[in-house]
C-alpha atoms as a PDB file:
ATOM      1  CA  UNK A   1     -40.255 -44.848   6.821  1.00  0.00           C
ATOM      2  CA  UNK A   2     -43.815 -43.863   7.694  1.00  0.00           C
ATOM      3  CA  UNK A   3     -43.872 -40.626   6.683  1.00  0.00           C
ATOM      4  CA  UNK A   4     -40.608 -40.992   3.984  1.00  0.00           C
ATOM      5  CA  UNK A   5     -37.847 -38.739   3.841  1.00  0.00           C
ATOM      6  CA  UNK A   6     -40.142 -35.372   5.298  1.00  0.00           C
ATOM      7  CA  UNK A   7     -40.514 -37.312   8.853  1.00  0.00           C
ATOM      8  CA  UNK A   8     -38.245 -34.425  10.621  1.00  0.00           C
ATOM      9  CA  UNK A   9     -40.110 -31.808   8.984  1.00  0.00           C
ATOM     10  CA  UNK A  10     -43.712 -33.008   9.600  1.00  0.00           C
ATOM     11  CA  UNK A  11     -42.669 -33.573  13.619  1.00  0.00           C
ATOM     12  CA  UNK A  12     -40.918 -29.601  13.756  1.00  0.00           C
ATOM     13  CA  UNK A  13     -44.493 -28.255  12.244  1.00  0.00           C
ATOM     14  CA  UNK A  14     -46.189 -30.325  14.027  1.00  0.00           C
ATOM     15  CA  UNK A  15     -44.448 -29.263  17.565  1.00  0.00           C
ATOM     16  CA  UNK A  16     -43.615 -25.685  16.525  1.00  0.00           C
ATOM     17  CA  UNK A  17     -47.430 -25.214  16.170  1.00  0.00           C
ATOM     18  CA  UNK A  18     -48.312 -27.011  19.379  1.00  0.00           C
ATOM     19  CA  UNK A  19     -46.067 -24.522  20.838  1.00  0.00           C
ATOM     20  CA  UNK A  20     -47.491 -21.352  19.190  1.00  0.00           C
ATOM     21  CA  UNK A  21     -51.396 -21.665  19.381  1.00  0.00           C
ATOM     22  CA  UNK A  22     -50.872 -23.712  23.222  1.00  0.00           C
ATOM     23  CA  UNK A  23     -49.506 -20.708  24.530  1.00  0.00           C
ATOM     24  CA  UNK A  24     -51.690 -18.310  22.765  1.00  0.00           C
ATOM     25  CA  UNK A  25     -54.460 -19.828  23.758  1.00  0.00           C
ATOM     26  CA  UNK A  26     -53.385 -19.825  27.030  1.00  0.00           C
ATOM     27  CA  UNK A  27     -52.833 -16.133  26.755  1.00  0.00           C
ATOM     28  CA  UNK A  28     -56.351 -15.590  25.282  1.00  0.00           C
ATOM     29  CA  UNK A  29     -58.212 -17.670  27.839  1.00  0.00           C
ATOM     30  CA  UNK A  30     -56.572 -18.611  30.834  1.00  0.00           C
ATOM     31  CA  UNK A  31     -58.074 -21.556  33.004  1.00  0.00           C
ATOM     32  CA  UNK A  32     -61.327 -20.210  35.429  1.00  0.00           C
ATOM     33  CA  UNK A  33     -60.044 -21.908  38.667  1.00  0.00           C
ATOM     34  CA  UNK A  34     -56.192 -22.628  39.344  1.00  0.00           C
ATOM     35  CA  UNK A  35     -55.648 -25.537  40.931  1.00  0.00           C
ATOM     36  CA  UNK A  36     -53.302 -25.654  44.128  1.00  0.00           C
ATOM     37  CA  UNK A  37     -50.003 -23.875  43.090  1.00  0.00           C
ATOM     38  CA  UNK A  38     -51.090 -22.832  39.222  1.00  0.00           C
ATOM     39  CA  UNK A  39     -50.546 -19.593  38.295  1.00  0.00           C
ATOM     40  CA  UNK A  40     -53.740 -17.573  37.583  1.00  0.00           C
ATOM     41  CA  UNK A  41     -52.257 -15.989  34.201  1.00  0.00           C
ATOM     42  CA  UNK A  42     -49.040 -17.269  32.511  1.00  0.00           C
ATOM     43  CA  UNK A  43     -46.129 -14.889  32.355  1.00  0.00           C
ATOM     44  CA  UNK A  44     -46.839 -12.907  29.758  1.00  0.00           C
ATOM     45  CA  UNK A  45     -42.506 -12.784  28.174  1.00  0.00           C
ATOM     46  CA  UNK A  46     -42.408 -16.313  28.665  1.00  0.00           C
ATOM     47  CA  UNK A  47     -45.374 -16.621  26.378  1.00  0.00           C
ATOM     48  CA  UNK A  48     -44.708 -14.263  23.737  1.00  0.00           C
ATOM     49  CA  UNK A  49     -41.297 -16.053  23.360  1.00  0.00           C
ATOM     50  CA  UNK A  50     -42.599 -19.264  23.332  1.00  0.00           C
ATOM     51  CA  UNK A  51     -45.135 -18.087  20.498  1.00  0.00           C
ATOM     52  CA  UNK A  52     -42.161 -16.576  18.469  1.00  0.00           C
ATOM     53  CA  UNK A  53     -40.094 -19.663  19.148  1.00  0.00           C
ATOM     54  CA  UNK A  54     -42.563 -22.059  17.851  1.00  0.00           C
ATOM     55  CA  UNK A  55     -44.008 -19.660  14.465  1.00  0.00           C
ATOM     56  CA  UNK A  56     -40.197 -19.614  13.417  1.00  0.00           C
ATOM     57  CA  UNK A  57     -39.893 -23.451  13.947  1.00  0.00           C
ATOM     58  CA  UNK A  58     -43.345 -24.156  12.079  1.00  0.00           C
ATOM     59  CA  UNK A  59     -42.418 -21.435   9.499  1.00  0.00           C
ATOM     60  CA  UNK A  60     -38.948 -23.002   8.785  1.00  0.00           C
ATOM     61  CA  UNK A  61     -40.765 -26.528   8.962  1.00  0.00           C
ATOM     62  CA  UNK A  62     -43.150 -25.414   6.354  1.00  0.00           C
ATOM     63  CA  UNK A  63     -40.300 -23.559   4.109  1.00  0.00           C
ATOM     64  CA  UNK A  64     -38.737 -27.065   3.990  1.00  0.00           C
ATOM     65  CA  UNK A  65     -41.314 -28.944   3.438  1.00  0.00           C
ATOM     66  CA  UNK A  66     -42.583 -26.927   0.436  1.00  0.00           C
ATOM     67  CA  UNK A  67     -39.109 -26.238  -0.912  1.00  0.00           C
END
């Protein structure tokens, strides 16, 4: 295996993180012009949950891969 027996956890930190600091950023700094049917600001629920959803995955990820 490339990455050995850890592959799983490697991919869930990887993605969980993604997940947290895309939508935070998007949060932070929306983009200047929205194009034709973009929202101006993301929801702001949706976000926060994704932002949970992905810190718990990257936390667990990281939990396992230190443990």
């Amino acid at each position: 295996m490339i990455l050995g027996e850890d592959l799983l956890g490697w991919l869930l930190l990887a993605l969980g993180s993604a997940m947290a600091v895309g939508n935070g950023m998007a949060l932070v700094r929306p983009p200047r012009t929205p194009d034709d049917g973009d929202l101006e600001r993301p929801p702001i629920w949706r976000s926060v949950l994704y932002i949970v959803l992905g810190s718990l995955a990257a936390l667990w990820a990281l939990i396992t891969l230190v443990g």
